[in-house]
Protein backbone atom coordinates (compact mmCIF):
# COMPACT_ATOMS: atom_id res chain seq x y z
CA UNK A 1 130.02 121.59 86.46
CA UNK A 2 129.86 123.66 83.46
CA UNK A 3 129.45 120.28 81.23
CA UNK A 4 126.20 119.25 82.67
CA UNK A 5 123.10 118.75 80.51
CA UNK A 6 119.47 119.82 81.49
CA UNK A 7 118.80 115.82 81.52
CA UNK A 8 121.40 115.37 84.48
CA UNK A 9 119.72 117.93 86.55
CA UNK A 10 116.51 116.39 86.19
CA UNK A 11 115.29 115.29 89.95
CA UNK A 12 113.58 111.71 90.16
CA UNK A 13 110.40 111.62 91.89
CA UNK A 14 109.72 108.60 94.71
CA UNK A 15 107.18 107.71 91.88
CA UNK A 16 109.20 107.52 89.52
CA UNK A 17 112.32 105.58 91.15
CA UNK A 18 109.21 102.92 92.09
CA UNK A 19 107.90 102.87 88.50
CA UNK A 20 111.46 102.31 87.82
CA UNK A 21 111.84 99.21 90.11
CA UNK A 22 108.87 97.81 89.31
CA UNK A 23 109.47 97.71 85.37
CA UNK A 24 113.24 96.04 86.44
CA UNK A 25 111.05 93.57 87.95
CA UNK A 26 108.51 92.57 85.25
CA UNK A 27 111.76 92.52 82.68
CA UNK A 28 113.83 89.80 85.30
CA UNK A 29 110.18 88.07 85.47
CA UNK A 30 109.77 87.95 81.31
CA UNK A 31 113.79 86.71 81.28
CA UNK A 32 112.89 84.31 83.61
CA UNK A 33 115.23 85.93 86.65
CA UNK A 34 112.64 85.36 88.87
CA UNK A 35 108.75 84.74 89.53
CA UNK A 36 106.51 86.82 90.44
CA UNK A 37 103.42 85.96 93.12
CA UNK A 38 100.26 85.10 90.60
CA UNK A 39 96.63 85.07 91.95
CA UNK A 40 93.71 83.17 90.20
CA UNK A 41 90.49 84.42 90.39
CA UNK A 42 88.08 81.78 90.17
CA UNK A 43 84.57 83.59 88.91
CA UNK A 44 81.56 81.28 89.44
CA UNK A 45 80.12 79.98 86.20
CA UNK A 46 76.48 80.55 88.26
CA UNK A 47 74.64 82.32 90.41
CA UNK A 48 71.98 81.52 92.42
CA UNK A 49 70.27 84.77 92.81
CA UNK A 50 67.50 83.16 93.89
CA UNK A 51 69.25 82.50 97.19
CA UNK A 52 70.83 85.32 97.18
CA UNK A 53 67.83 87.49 97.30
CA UNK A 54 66.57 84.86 99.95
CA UNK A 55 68.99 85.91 102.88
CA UNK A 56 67.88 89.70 102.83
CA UNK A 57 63.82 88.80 102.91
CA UNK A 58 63.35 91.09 99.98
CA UNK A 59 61.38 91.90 96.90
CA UNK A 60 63.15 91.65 93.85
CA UNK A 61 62.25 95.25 93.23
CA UNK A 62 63.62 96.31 96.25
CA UNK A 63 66.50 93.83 96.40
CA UNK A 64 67.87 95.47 92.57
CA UNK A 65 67.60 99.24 94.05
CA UNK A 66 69.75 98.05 97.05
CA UNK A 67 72.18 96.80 94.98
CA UNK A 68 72.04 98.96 92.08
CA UNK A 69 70.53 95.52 89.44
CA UNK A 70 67.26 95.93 87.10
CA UNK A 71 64.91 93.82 89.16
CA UNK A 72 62.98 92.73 85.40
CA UNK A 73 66.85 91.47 84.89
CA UNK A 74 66.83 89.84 88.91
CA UNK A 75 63.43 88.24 87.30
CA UNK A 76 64.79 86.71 84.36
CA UNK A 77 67.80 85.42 86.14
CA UNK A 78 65.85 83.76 89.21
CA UNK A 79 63.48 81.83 86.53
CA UNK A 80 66.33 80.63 84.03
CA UNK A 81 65.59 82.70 81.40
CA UNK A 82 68.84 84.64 81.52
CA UNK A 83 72.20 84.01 83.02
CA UNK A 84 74.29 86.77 84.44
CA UNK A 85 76.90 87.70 82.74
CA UNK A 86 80.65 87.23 84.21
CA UNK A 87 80.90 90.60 86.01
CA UNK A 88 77.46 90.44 87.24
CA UNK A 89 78.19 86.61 88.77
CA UNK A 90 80.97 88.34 90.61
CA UNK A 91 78.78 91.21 92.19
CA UNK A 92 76.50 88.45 93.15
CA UNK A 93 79.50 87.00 95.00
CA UNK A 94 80.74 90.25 96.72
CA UNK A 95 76.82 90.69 97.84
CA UNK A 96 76.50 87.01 99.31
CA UNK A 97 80.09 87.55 101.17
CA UNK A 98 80.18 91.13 101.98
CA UNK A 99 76.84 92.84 101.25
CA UNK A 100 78.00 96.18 103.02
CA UNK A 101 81.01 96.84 101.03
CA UNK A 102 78.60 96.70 97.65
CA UNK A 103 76.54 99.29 99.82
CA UNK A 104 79.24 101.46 100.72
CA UNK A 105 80.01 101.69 97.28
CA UNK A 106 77.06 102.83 95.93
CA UNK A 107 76.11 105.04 98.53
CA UNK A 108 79.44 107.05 97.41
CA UNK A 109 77.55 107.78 94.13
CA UNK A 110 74.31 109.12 96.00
């Protein structure tokens, strides 16, 4: 095989045959070949930190250092002076439905 370039010898990687695949699919989904599965993320536009901090019979002080939040910031949200911020409203939401993963995650930083 005397003709063959450096180009044909190159070996594909399982990475790169997936990339591959997966690009196929996003150019069939942009033709309109098929559809792909869509999730919606519904942020809430509040959080009632208040609450929150209610459930875990804690200081603010020492309810912001669990969870990594500014407790003068925990303050100003519990008395309406400031509303968290879109990201923040959604670590609220992890912490009220699964306080130990926010934990874990943290802890990895320690």
């Amino acid at each position: 095989m005397a003709g063959r370039t450096a180009k044909n010898k190159i070996k594909r990687t399982k990475f790169g045959r997936e990339l591959e695949a997966a690009m196929k699919e996003v150019l069939a989904h942009v033709r309109g070949e098929i559809s792909l599965q869509t999730r919606v993320v519904n942020v809430p536009a509040q959080a009632d930190v208040r609450s929150i901090r209610a459930r875990y019979k804690l200081s603010r002080e020492k309810f912001a250092a669990r969870f990594g939040l500014d407790h003068r910031a925990v303050q100003e949200w519990e008395q309406g002076r400031r509303k968290p911020d879109r990201a923040t409203r959604v670590l609220f939401k992890v912490i009220e439905h699964e306080p130990a993963a926010v934990e874990r995650a943290l802890a990895k930083d320690r």
